[in-house]
ModelCIF file with pLDDT and N, C-alpha, C, O atoms, coordinates in Angstrom:
data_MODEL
#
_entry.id   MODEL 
#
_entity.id                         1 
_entity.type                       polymer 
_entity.pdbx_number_of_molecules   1 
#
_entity_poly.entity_id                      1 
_entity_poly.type                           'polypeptide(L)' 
_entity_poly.nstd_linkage                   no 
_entity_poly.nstd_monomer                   no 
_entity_poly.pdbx_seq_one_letter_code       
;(UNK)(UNK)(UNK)(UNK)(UNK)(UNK)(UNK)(UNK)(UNK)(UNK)(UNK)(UNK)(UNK)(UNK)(UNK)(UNK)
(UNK)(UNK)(UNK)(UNK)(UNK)(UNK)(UNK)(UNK)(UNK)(UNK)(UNK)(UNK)(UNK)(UNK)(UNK)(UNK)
(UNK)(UNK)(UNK)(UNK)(UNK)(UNK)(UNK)(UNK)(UNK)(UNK)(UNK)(UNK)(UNK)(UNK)(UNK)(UNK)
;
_entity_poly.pdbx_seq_one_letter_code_can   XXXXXXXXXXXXXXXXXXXXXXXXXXXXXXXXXXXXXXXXXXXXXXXX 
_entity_poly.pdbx_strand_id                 A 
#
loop_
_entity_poly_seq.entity_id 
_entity_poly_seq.num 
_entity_poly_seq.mon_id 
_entity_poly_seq.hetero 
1 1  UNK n 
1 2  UNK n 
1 3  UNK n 
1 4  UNK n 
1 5  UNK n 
1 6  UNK n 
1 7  UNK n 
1 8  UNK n 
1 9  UNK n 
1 10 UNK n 
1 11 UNK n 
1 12 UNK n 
1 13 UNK n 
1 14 UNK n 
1 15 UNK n 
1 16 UNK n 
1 17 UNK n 
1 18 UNK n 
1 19 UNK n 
1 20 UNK n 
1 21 UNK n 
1 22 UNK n 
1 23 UNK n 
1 24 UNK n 
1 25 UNK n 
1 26 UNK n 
1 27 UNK n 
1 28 UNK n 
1 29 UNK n 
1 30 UNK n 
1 31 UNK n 
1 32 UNK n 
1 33 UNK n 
1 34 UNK n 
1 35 UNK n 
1 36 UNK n 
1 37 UNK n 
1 38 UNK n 
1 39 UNK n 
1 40 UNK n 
1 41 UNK n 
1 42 UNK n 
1 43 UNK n 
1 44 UNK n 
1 45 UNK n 
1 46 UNK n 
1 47 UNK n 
1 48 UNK n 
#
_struct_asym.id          A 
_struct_asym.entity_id   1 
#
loop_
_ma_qa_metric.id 
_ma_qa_metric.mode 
_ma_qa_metric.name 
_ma_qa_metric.software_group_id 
_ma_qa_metric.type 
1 global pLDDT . pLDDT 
2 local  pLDDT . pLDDT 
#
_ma_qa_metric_global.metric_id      1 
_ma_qa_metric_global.metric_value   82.15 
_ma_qa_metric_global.model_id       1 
_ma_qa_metric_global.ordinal_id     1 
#
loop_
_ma_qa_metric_local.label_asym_id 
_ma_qa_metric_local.label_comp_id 
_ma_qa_metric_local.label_seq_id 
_ma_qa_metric_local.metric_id 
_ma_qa_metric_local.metric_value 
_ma_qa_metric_local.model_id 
_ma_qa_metric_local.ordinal_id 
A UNK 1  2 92.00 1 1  
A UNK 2  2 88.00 1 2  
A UNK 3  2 82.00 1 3  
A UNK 4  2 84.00 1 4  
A UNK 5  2 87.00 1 5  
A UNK 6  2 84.00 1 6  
A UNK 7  2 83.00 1 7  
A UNK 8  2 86.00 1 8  
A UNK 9  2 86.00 1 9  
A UNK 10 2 84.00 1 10 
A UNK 11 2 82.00 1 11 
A UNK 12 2 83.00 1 12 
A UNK 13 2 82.00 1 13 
A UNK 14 2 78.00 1 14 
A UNK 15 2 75.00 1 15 
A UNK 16 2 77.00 1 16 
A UNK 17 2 78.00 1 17 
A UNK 18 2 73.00 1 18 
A UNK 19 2 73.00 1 19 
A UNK 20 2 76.00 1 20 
A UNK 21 2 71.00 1 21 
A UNK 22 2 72.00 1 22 
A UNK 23 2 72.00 1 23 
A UNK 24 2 74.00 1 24 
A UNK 25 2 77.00 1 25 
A UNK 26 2 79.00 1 26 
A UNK 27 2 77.00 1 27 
A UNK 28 2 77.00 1 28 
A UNK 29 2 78.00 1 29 
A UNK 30 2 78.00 1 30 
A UNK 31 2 77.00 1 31 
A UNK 32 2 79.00 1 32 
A UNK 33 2 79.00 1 33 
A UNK 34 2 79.00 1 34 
A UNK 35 2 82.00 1 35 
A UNK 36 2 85.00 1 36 
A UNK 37 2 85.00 1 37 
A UNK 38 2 87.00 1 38 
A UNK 39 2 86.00 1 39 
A UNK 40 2 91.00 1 40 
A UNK 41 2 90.00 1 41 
A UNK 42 2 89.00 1 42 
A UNK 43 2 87.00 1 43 
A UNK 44 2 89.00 1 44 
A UNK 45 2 92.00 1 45 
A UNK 46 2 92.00 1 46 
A UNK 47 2 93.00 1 47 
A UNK 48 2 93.00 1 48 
#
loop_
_atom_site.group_PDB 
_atom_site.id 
_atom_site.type_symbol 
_atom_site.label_atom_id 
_atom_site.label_alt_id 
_atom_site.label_comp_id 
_atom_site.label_asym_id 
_atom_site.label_entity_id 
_atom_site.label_seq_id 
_atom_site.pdbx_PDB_ins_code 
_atom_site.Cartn_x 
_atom_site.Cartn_y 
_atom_site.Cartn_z 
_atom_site.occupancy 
_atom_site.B_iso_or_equiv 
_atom_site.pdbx_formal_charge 
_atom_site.auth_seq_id 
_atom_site.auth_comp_id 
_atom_site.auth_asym_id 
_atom_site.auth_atom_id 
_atom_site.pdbx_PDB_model_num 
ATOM 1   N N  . UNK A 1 1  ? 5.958   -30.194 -90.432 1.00 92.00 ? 1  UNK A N  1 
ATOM 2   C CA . UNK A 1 1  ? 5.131   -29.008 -90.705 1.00 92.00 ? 1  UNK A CA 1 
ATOM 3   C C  . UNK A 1 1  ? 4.246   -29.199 -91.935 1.00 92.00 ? 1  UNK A C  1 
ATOM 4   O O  . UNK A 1 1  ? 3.109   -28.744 -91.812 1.00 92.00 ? 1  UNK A O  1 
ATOM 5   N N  . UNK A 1 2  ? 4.601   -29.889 -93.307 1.00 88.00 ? 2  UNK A N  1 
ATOM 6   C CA . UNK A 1 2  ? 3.780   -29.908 -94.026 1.00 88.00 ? 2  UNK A CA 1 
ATOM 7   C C  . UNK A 1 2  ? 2.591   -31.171 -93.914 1.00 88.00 ? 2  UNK A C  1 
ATOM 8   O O  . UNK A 1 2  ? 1.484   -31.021 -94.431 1.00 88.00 ? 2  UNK A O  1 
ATOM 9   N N  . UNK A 1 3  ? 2.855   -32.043 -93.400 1.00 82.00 ? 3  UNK A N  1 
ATOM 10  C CA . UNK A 1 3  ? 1.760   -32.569 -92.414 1.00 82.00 ? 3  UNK A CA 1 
ATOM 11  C C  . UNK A 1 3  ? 0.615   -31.722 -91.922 1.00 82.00 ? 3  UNK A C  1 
ATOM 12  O O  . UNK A 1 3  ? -0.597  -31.755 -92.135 1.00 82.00 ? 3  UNK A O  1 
ATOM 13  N N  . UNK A 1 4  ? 1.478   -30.874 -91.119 1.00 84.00 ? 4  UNK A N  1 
ATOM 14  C CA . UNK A 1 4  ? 0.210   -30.040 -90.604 1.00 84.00 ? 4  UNK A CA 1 
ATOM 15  C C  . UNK A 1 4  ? -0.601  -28.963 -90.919 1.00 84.00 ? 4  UNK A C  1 
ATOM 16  O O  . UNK A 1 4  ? -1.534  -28.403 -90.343 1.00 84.00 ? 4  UNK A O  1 
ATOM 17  N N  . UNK A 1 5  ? -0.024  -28.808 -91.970 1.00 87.00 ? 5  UNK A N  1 
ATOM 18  C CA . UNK A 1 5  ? -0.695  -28.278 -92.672 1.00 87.00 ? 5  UNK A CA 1 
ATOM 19  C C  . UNK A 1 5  ? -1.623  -28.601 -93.432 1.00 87.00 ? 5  UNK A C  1 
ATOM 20  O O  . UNK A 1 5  ? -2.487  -27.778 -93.737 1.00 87.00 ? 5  UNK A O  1 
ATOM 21  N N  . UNK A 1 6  ? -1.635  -29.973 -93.930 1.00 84.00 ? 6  UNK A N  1 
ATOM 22  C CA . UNK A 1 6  ? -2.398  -30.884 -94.906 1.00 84.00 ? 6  UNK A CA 1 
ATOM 23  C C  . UNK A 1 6  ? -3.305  -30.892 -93.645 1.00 84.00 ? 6  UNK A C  1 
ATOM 24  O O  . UNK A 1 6  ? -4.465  -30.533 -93.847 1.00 84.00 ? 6  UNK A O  1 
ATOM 25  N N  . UNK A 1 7  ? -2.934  -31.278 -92.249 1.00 83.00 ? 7  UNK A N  1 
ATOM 26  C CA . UNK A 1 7  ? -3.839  -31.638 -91.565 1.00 83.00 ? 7  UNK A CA 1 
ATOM 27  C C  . UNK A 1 7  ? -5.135  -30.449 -91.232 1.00 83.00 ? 7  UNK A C  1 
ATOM 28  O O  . UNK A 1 7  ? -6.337  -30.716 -91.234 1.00 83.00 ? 7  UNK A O  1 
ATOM 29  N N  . UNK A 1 8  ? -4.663  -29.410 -91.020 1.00 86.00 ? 8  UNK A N  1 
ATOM 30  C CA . UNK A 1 8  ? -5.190  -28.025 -90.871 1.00 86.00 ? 8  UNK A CA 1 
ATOM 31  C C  . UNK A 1 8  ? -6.096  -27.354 -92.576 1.00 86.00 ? 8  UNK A C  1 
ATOM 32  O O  . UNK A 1 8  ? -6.917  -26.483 -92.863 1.00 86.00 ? 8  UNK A O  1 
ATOM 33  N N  . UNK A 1 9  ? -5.638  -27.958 -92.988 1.00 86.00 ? 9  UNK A N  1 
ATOM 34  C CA . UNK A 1 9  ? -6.305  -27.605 -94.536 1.00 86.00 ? 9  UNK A CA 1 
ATOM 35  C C  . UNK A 1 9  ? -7.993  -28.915 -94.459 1.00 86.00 ? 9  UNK A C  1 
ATOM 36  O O  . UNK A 1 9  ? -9.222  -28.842 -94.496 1.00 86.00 ? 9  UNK A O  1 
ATOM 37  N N  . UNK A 1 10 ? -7.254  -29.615 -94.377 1.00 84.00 ? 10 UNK A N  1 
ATOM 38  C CA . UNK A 1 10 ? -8.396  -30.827 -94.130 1.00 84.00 ? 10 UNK A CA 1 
ATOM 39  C C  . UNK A 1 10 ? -9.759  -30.548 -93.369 1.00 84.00 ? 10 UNK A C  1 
ATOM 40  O O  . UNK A 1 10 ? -10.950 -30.444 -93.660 1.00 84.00 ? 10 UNK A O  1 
ATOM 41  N N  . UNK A 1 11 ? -8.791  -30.470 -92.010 1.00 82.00 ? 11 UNK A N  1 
ATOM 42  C CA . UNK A 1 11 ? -9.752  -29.671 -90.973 1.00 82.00 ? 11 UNK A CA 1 
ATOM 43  C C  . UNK A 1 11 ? -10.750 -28.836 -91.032 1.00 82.00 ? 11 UNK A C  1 
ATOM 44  O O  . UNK A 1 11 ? -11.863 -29.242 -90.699 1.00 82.00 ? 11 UNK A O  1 
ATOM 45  N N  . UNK A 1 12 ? -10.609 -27.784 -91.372 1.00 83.00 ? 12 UNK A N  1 
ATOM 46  C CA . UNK A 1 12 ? -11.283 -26.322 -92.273 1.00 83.00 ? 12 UNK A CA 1 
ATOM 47  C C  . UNK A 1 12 ? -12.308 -27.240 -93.462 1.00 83.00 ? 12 UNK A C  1 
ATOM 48  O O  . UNK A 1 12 ? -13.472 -26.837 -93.462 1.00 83.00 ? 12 UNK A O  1 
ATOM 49  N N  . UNK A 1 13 ? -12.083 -28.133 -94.223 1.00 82.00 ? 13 UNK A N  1 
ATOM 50  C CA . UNK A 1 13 ? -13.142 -29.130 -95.168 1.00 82.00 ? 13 UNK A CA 1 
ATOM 51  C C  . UNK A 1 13 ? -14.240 -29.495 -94.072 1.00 82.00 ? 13 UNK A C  1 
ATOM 52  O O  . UNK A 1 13 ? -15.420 -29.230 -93.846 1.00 82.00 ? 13 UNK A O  1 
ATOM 53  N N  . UNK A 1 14 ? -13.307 -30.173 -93.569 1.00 78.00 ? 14 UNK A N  1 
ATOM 54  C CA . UNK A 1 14 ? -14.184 -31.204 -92.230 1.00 78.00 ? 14 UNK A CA 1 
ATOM 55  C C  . UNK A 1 14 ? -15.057 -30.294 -91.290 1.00 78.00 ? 14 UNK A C  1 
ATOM 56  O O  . UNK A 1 14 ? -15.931 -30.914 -90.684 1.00 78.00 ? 14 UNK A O  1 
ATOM 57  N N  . UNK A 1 15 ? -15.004 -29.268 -91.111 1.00 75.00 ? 15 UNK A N  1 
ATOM 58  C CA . UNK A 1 15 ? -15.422 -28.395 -90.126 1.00 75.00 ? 15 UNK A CA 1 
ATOM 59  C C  . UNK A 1 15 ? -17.135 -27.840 -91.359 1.00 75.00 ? 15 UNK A C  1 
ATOM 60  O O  . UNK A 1 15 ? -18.225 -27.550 -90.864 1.00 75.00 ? 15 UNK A O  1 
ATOM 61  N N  . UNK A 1 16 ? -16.951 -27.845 -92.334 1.00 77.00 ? 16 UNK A N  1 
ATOM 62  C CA . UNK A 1 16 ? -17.894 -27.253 -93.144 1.00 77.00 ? 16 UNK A CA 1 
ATOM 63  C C  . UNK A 1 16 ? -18.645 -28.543 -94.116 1.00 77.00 ? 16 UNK A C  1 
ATOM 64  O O  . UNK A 1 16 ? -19.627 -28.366 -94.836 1.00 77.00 ? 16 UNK A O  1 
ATOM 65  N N  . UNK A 1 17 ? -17.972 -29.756 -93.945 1.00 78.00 ? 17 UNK A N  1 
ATOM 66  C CA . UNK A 1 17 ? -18.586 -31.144 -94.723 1.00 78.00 ? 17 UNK A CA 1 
ATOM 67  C C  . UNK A 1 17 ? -18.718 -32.309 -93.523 1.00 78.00 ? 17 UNK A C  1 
ATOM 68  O O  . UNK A 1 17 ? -17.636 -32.078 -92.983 1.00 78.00 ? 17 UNK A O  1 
ATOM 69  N N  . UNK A 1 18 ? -19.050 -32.937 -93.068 1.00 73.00 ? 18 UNK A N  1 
ATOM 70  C CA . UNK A 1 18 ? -19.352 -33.955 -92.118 1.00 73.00 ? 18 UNK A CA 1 
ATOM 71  C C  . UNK A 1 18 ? -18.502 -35.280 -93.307 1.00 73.00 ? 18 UNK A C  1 
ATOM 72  O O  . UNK A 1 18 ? -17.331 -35.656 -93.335 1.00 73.00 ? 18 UNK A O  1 
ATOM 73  N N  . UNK A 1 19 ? -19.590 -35.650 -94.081 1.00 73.00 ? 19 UNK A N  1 
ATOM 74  C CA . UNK A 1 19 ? -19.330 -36.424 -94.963 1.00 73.00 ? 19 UNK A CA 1 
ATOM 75  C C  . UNK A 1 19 ? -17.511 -36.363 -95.857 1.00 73.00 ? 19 UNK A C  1 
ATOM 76  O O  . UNK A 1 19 ? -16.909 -37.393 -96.161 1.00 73.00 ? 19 UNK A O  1 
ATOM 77  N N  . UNK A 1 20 ? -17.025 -35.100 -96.087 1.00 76.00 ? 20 UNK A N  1 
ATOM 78  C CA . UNK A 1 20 ? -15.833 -35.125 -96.633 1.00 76.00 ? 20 UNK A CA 1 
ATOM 79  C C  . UNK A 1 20 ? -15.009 -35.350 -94.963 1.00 76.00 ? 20 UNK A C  1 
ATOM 80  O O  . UNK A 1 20 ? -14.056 -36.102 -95.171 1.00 76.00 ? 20 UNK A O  1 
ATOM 81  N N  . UNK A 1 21 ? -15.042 -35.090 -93.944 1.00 71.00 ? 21 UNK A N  1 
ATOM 82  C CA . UNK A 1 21 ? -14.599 -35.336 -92.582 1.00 71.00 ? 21 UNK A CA 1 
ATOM 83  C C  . UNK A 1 21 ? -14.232 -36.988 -92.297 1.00 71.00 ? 21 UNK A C  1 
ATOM 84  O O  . UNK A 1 21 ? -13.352 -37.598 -91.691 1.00 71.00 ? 21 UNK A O  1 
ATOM 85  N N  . UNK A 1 22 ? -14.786 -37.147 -92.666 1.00 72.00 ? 22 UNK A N  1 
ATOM 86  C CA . UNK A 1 22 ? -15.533 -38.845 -92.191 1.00 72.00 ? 22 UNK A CA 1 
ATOM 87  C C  . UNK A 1 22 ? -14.230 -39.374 -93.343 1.00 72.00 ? 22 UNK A C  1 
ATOM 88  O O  . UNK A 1 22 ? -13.316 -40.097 -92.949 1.00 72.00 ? 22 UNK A O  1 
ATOM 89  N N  . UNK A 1 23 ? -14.320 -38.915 -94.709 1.00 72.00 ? 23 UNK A N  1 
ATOM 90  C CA . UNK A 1 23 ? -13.468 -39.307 -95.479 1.00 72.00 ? 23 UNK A CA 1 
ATOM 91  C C  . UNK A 1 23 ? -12.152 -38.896 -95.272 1.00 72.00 ? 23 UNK A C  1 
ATOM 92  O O  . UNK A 1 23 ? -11.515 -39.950 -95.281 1.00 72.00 ? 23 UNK A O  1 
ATOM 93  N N  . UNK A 1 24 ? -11.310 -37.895 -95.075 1.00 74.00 ? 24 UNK A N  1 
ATOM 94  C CA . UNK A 1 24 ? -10.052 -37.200 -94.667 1.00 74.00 ? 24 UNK A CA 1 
ATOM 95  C C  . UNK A 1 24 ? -9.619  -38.003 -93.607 1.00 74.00 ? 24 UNK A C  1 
ATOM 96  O O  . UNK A 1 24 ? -8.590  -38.679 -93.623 1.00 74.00 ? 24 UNK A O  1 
ATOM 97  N N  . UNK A 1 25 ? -10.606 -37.901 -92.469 1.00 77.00 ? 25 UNK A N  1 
ATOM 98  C CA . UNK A 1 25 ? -10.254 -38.850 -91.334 1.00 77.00 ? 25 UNK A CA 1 
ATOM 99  C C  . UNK A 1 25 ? -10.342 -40.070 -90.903 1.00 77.00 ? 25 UNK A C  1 
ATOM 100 O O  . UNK A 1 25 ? -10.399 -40.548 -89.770 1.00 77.00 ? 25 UNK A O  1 
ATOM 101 N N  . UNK A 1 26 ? -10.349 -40.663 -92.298 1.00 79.00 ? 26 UNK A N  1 
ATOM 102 C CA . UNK A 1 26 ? -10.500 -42.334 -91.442 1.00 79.00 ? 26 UNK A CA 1 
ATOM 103 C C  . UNK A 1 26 ? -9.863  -42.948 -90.587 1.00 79.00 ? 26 UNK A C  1 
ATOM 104 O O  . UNK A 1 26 ? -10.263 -43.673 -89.677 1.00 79.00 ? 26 UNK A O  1 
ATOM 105 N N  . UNK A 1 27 ? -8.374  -42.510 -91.027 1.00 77.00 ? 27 UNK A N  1 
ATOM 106 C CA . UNK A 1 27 ? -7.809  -43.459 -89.619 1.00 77.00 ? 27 UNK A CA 1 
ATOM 107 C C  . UNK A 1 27 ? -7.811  -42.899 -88.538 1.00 77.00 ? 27 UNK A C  1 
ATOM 108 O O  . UNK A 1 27 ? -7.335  -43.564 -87.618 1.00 77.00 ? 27 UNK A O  1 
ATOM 109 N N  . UNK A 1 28 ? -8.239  -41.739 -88.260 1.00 77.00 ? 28 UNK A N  1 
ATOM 110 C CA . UNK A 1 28 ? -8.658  -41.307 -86.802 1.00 77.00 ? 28 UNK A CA 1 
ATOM 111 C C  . UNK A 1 28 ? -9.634  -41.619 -86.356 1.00 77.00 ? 28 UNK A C  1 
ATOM 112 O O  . UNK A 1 28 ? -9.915  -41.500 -85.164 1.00 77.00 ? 28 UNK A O  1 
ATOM 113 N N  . UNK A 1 29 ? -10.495 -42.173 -87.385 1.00 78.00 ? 29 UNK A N  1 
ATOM 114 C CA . UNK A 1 29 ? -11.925 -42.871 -86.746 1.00 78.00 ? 29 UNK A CA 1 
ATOM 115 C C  . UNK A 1 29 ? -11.585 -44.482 -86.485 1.00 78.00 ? 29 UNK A C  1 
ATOM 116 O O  . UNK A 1 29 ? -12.138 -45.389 -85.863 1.00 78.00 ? 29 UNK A O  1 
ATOM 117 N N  . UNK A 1 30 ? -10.841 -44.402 -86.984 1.00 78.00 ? 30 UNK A N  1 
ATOM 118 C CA . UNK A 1 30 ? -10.301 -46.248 -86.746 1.00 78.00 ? 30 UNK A CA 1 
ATOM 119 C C  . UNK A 1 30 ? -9.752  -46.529 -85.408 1.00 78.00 ? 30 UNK A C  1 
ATOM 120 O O  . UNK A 1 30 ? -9.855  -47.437 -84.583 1.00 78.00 ? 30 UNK A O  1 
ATOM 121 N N  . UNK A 1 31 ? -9.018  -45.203 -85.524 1.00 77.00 ? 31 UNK A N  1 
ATOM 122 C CA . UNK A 1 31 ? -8.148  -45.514 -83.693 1.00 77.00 ? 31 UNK A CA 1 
ATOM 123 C C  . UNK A 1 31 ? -8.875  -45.017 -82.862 1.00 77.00 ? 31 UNK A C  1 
ATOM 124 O O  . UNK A 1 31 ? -8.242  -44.814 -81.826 1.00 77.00 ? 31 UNK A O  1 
ATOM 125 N N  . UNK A 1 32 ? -10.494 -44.544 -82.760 1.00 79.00 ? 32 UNK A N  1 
ATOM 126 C CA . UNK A 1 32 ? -11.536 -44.431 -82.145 1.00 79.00 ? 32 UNK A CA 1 
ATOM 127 C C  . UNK A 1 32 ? -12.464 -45.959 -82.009 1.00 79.00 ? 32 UNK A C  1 
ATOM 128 O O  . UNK A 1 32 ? -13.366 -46.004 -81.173 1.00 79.00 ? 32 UNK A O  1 
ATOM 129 N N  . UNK A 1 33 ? -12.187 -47.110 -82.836 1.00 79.00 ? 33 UNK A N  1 
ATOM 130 C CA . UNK A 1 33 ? -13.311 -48.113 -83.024 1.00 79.00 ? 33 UNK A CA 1 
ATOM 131 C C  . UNK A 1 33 ? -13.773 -47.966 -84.594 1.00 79.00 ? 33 UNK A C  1 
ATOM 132 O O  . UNK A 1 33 ? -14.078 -48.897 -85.339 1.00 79.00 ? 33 UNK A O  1 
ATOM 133 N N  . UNK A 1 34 ? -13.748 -46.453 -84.936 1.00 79.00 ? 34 UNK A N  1 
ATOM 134 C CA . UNK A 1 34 ? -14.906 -46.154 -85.983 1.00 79.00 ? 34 UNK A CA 1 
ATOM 135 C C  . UNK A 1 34 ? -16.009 -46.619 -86.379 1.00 79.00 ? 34 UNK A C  1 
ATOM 136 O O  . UNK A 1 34 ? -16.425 -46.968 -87.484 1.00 79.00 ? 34 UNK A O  1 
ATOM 137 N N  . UNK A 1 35 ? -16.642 -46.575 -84.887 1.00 82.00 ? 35 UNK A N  1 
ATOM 138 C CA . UNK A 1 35 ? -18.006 -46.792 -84.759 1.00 82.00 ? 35 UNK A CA 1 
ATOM 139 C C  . UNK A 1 35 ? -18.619 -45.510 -83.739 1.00 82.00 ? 35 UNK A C  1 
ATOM 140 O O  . UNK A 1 35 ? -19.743 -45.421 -83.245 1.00 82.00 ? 35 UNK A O  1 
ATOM 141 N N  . UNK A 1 36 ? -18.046 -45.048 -83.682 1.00 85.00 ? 36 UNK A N  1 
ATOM 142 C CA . UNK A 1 36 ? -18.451 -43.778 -82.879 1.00 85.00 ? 36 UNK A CA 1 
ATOM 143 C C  . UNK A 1 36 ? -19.920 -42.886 -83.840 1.00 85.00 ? 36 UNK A C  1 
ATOM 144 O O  . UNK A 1 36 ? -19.847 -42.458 -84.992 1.00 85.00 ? 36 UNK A O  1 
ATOM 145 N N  . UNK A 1 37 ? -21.028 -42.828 -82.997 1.00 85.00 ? 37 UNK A N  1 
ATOM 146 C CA . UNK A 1 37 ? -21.722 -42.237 -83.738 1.00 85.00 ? 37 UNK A CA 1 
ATOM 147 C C  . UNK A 1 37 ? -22.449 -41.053 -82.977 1.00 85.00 ? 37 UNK A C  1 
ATOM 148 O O  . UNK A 1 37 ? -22.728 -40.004 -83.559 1.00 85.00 ? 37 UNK A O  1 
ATOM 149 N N  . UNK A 1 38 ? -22.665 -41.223 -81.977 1.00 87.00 ? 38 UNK A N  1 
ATOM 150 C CA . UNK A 1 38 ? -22.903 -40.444 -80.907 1.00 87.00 ? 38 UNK A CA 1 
ATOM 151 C C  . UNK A 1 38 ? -21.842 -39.561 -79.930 1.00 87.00 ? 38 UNK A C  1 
ATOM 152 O O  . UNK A 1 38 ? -20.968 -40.344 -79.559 1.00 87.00 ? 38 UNK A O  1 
ATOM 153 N N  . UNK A 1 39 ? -21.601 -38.169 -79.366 1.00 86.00 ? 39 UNK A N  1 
ATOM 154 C CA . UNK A 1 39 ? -20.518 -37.885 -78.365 1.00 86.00 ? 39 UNK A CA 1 
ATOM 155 C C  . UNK A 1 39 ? -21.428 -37.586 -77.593 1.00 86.00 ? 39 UNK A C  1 
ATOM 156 O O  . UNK A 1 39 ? -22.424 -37.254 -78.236 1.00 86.00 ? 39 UNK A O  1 
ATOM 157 N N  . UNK A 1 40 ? -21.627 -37.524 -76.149 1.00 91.00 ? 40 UNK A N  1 
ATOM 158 C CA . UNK A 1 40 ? -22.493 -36.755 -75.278 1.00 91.00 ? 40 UNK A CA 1 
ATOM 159 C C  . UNK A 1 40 ? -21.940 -36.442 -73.920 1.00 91.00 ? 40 UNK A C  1 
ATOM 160 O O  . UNK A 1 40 ? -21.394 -37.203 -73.122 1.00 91.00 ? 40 UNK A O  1 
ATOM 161 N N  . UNK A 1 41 ? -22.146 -35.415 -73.847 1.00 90.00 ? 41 UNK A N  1 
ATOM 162 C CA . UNK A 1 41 ? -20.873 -34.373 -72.501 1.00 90.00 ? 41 UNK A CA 1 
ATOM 163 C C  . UNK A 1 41 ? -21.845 -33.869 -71.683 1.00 90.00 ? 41 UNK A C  1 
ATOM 164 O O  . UNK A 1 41 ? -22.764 -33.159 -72.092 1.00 90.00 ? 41 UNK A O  1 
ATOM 165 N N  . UNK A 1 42 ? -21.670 -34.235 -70.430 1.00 89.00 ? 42 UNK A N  1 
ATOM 166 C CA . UNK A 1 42 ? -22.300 -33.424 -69.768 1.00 89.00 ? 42 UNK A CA 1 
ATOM 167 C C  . UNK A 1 42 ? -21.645 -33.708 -68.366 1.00 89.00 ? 42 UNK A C  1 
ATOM 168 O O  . UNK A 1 42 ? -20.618 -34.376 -68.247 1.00 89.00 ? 42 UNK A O  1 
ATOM 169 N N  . UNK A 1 43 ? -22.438 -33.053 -67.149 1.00 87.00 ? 43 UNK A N  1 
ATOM 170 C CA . UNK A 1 43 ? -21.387 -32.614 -65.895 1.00 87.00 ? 43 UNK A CA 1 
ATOM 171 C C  . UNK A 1 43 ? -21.212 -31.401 -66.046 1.00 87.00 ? 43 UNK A C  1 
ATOM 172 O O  . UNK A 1 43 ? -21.461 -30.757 -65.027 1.00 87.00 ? 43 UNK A O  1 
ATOM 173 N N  . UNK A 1 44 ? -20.916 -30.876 -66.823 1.00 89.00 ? 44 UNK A N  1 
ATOM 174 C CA . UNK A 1 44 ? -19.937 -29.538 -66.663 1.00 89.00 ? 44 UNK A CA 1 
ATOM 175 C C  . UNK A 1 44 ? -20.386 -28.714 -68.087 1.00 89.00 ? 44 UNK A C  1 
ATOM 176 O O  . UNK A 1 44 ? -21.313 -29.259 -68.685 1.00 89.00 ? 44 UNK A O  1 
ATOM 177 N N  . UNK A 1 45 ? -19.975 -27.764 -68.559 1.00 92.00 ? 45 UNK A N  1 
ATOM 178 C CA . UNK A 1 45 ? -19.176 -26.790 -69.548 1.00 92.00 ? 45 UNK A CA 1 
ATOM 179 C C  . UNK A 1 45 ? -18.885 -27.392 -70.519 1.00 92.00 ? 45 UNK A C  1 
ATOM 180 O O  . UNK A 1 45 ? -18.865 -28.601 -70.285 1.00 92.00 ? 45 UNK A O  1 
ATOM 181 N N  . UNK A 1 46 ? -18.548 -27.047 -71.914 1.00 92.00 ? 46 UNK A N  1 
ATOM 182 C CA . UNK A 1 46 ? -17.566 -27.944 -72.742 1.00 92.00 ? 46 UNK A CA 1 
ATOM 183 C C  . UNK A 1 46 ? -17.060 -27.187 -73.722 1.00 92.00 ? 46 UNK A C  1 
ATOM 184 O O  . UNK A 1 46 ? -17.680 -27.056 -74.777 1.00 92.00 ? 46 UNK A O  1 
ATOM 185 N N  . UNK A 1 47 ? -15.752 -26.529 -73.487 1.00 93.00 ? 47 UNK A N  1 
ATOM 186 C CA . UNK A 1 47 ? -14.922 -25.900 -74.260 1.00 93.00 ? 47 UNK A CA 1 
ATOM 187 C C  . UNK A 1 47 ? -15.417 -25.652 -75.642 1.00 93.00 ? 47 UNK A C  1 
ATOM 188 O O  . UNK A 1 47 ? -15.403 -26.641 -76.375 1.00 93.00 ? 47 UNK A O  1 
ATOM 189 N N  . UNK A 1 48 ? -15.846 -24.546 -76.142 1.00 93.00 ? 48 UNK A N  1 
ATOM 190 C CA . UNK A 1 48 ? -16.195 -24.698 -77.304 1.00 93.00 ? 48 UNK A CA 1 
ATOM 191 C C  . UNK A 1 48 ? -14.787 -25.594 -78.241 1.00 93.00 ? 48 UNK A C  1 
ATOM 192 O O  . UNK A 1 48 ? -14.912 -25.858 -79.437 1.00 93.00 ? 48 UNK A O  1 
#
């Protein structure tokens, strides 16, 4: 739980900083490639 909370506190940064995001989350960008620079959805809807 206090994990997730750190994680959820982070989040709320990341949601309002791109740049502090990028930093909080590196290793989630790592286990992406972290080269991801583009997302693009289409077909359908997309959950906000």
């Amino acid at each position: 739980k206090s994990i997730q909370k750190t994680i959820a506190a982070a989040r709320k940064i990341g949601s309002k900083s791109q740049r502090s995001a990028r930093v909080l989350f590196t290793y989630i960008h790592n286990e992406l490639g972290g080269k991801i620079k583009f997302w693009i959805a289409g077909g359908s809807h997309t959950p906000p």
